[in-house]
N, C-alpha and C. Protein backbone atom coordinates (compact mmCIF):
# COMPACT_ATOMS: atom_id res chain seq x y z
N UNK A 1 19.38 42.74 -20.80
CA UNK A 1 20.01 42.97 -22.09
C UNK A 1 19.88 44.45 -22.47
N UNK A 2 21.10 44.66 -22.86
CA UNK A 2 21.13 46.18 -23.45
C UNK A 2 20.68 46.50 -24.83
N UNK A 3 19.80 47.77 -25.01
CA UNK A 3 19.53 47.88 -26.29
C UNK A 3 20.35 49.13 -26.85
N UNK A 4 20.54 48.60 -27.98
CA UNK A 4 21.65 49.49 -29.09
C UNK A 4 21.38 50.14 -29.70
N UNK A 5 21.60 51.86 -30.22
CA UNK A 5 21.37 52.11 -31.59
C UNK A 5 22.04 52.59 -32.66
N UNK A 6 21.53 52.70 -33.57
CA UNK A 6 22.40 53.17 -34.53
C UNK A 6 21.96 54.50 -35.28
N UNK A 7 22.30 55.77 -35.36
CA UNK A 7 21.68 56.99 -35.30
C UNK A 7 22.18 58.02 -36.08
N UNK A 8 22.01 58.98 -36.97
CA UNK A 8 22.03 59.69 -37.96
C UNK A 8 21.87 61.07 -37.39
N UNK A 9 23.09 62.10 -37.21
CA UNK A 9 22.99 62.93 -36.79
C UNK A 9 22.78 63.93 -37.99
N UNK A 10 22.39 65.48 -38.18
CA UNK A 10 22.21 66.51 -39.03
C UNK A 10 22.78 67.51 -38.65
N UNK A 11 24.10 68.09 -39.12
CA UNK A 11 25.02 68.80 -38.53
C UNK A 11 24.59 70.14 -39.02
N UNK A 12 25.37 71.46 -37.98
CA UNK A 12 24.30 72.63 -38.32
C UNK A 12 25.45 73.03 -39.93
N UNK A 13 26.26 72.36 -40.85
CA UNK A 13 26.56 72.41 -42.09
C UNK A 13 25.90 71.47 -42.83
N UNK A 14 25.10 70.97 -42.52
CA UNK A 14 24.19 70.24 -43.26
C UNK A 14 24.95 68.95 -43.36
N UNK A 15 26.11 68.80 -43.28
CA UNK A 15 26.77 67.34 -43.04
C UNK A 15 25.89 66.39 -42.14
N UNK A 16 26.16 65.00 -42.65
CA UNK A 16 25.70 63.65 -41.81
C UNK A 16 26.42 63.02 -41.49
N UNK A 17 26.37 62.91 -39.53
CA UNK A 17 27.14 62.39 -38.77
C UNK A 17 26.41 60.77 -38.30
N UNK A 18 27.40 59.63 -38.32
CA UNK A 18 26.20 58.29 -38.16
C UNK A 18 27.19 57.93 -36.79
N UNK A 19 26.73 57.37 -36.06
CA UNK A 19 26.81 56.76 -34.78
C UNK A 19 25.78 55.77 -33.97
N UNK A 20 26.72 55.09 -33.21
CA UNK A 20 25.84 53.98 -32.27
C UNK A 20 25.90 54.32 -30.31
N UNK A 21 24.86 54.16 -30.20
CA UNK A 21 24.91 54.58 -29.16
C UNK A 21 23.79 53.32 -28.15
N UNK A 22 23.71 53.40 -26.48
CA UNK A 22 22.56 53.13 -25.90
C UNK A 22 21.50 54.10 -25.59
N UNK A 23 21.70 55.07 -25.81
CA UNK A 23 20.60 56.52 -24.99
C UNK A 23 21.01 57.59 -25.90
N UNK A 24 19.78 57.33 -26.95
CA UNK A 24 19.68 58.08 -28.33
C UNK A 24 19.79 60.09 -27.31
N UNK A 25 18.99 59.63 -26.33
CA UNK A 25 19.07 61.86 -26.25
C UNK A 25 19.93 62.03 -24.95
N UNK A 26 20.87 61.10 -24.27
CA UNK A 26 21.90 61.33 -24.09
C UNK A 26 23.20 61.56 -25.06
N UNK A 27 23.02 60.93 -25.64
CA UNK A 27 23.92 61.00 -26.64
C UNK A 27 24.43 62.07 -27.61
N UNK A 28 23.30 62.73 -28.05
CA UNK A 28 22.55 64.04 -29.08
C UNK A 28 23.04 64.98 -27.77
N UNK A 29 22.55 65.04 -26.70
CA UNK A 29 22.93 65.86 -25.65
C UNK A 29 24.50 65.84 -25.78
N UNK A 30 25.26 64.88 -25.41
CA UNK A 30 26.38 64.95 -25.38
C UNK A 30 27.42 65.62 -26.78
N UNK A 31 26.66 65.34 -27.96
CA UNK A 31 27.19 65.62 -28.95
C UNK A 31 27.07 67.24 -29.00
N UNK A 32 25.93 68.34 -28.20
CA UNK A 32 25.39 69.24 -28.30
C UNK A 32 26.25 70.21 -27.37
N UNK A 33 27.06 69.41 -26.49
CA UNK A 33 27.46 69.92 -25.42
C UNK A 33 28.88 70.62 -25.91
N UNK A 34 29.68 71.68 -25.01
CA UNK A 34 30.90 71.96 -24.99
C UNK A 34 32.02 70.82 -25.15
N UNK A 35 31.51 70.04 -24.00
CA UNK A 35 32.82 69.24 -23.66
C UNK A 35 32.42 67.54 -23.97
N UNK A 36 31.59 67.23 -24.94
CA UNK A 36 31.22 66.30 -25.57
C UNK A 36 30.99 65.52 -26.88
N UNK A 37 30.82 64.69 -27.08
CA UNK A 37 30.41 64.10 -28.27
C UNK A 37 31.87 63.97 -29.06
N UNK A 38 31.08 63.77 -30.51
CA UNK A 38 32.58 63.35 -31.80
C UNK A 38 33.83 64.84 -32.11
N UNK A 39 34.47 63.89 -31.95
CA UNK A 39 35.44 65.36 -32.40
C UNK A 39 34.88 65.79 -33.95
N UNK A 40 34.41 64.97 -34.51
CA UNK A 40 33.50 65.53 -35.97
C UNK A 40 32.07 66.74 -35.62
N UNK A 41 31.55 66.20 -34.81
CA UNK A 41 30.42 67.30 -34.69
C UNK A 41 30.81 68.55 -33.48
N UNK A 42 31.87 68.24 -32.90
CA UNK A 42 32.43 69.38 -32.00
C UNK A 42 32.32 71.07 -32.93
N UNK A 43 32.83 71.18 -34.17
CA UNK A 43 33.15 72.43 -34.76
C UNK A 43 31.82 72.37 -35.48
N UNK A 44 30.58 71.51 -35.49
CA UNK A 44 29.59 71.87 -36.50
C UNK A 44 28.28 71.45 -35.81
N UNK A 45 27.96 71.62 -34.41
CA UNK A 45 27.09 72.41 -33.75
C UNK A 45 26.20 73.61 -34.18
N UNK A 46 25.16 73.54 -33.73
CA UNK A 46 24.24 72.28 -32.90
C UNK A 46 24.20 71.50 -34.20
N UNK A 47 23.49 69.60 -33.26
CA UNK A 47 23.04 68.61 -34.05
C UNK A 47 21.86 68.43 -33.90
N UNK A 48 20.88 67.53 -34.91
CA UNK A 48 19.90 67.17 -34.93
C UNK A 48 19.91 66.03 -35.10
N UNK A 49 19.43 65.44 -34.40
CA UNK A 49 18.92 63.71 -34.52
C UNK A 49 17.94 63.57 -35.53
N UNK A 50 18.19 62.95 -36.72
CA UNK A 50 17.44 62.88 -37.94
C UNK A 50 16.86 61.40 -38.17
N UNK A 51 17.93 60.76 -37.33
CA UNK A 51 17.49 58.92 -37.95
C UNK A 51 18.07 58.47 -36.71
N UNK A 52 16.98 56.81 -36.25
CA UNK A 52 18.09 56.17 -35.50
C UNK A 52 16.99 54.77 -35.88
N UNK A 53 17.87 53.51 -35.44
CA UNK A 53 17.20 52.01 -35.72
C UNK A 53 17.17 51.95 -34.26
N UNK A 54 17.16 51.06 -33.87
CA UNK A 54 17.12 49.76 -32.63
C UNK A 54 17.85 48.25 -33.35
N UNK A 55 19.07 48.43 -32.51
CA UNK A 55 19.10 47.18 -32.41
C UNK A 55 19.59 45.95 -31.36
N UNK A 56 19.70 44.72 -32.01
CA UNK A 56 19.69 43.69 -30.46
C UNK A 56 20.89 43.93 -29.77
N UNK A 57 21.86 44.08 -30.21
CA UNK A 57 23.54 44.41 -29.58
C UNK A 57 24.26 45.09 -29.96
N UNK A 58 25.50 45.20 -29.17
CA UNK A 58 26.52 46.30 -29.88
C UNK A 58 27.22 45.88 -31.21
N UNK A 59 27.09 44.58 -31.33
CA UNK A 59 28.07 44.05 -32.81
C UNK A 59 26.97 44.31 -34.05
N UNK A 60 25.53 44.06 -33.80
CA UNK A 60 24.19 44.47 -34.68
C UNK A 60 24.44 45.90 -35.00
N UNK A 61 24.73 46.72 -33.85
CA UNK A 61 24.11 48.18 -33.93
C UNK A 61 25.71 48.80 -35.04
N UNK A 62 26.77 48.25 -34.38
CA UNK A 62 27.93 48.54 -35.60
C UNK A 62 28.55 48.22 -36.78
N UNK A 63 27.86 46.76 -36.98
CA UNK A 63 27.35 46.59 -38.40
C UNK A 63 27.07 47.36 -39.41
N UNK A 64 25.34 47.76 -38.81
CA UNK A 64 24.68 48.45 -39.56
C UNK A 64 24.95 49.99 -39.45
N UNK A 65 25.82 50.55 -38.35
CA UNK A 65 26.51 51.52 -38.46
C UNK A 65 27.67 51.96 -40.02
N UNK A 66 28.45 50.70 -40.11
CA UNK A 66 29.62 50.35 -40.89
C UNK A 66 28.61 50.72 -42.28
N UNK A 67 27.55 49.63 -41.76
CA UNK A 67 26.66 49.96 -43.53
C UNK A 67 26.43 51.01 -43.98
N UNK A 68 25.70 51.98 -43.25
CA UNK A 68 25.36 53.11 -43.51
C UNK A 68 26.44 53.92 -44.03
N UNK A 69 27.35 54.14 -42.93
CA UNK A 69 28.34 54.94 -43.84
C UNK A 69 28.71 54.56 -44.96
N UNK A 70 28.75 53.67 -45.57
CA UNK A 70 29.32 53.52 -47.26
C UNK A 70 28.23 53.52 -48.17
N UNK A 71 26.87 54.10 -47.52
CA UNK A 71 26.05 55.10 -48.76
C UNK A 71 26.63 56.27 -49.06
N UNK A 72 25.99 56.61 -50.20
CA UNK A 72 26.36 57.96 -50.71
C UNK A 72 25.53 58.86 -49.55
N UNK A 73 25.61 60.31 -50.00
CA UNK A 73 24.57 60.81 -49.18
C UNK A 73 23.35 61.14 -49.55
N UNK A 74 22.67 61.14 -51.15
CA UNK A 74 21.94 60.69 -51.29
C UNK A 74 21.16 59.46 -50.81
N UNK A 75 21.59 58.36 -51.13
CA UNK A 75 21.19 57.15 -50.25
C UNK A 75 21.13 57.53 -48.66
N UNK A 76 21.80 57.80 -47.97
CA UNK A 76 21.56 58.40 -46.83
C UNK A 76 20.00 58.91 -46.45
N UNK A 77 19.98 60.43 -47.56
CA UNK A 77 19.01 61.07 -47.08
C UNK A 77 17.49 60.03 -47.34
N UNK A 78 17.72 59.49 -48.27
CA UNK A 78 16.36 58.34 -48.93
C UNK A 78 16.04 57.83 -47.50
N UNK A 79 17.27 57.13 -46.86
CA UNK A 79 17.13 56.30 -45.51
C UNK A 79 16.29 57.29 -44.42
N UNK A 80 16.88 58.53 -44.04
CA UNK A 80 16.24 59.32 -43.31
C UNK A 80 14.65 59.81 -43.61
N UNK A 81 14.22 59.94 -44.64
CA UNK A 81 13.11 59.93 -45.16
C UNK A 81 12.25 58.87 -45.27
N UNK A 82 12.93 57.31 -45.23
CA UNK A 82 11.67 56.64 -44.78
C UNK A 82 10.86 56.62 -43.13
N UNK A 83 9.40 55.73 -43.26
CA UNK A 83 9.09 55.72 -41.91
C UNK A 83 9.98 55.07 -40.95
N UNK A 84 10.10 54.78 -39.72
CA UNK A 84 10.68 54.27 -38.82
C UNK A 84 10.20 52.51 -39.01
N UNK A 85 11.25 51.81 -38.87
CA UNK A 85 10.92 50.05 -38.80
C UNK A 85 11.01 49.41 -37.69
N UNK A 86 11.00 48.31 -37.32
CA UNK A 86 11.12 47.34 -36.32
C UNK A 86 12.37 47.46 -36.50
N UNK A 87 12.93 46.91 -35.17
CA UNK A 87 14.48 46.29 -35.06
C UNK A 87 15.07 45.68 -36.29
N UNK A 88 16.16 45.41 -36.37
CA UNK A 88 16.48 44.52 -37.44
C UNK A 88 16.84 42.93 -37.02
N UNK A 89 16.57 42.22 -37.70
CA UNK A 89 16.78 40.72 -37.36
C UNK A 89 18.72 40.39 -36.86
């Protein structure tokens, strides 16, 4: 079984990029790269990996993807500022 995540990028404009991925620093790598990642973080390089969950699958991990984005970004940053949790149920 594959594990999923769901991950909170920190763009070098201070913007927050959210995504799901399997291989949280492949991913950050890829987003970091020339010829990679979101066409959103392409022009606002480098990123920082600020947040990510674990979860059981890809329909779990884009869920709670979907969720996230319809915080404000306040709410956002609250999320990034707590400690890290268990998976989600």
């Amino acid at each position: 079984m594959c594990e999923w995540f769901v991950y909170i990028l920190k763009c070098s404009d201070d913007s927050l990029y959210t995504g799901v991925t399997t291989d949280l620093e492949r991913r950050t790598k890829e987003h970091n790269s020339p010829s990679g990642g979101a066409r959103y973080t392409r022009s606002r390089r480098p990123v920082e990996l600020v947040y990510s969950e674990r979860c059981n699958n890809r329909s779990m991990a884009c869920g709670r993807e979907y969720r996230i984005k319809q915080l404000t970004r306040a709410q956002k940053q609250l999320l990034i500022a707590q400690p890290p949790t268990a998976s989600l149920p």
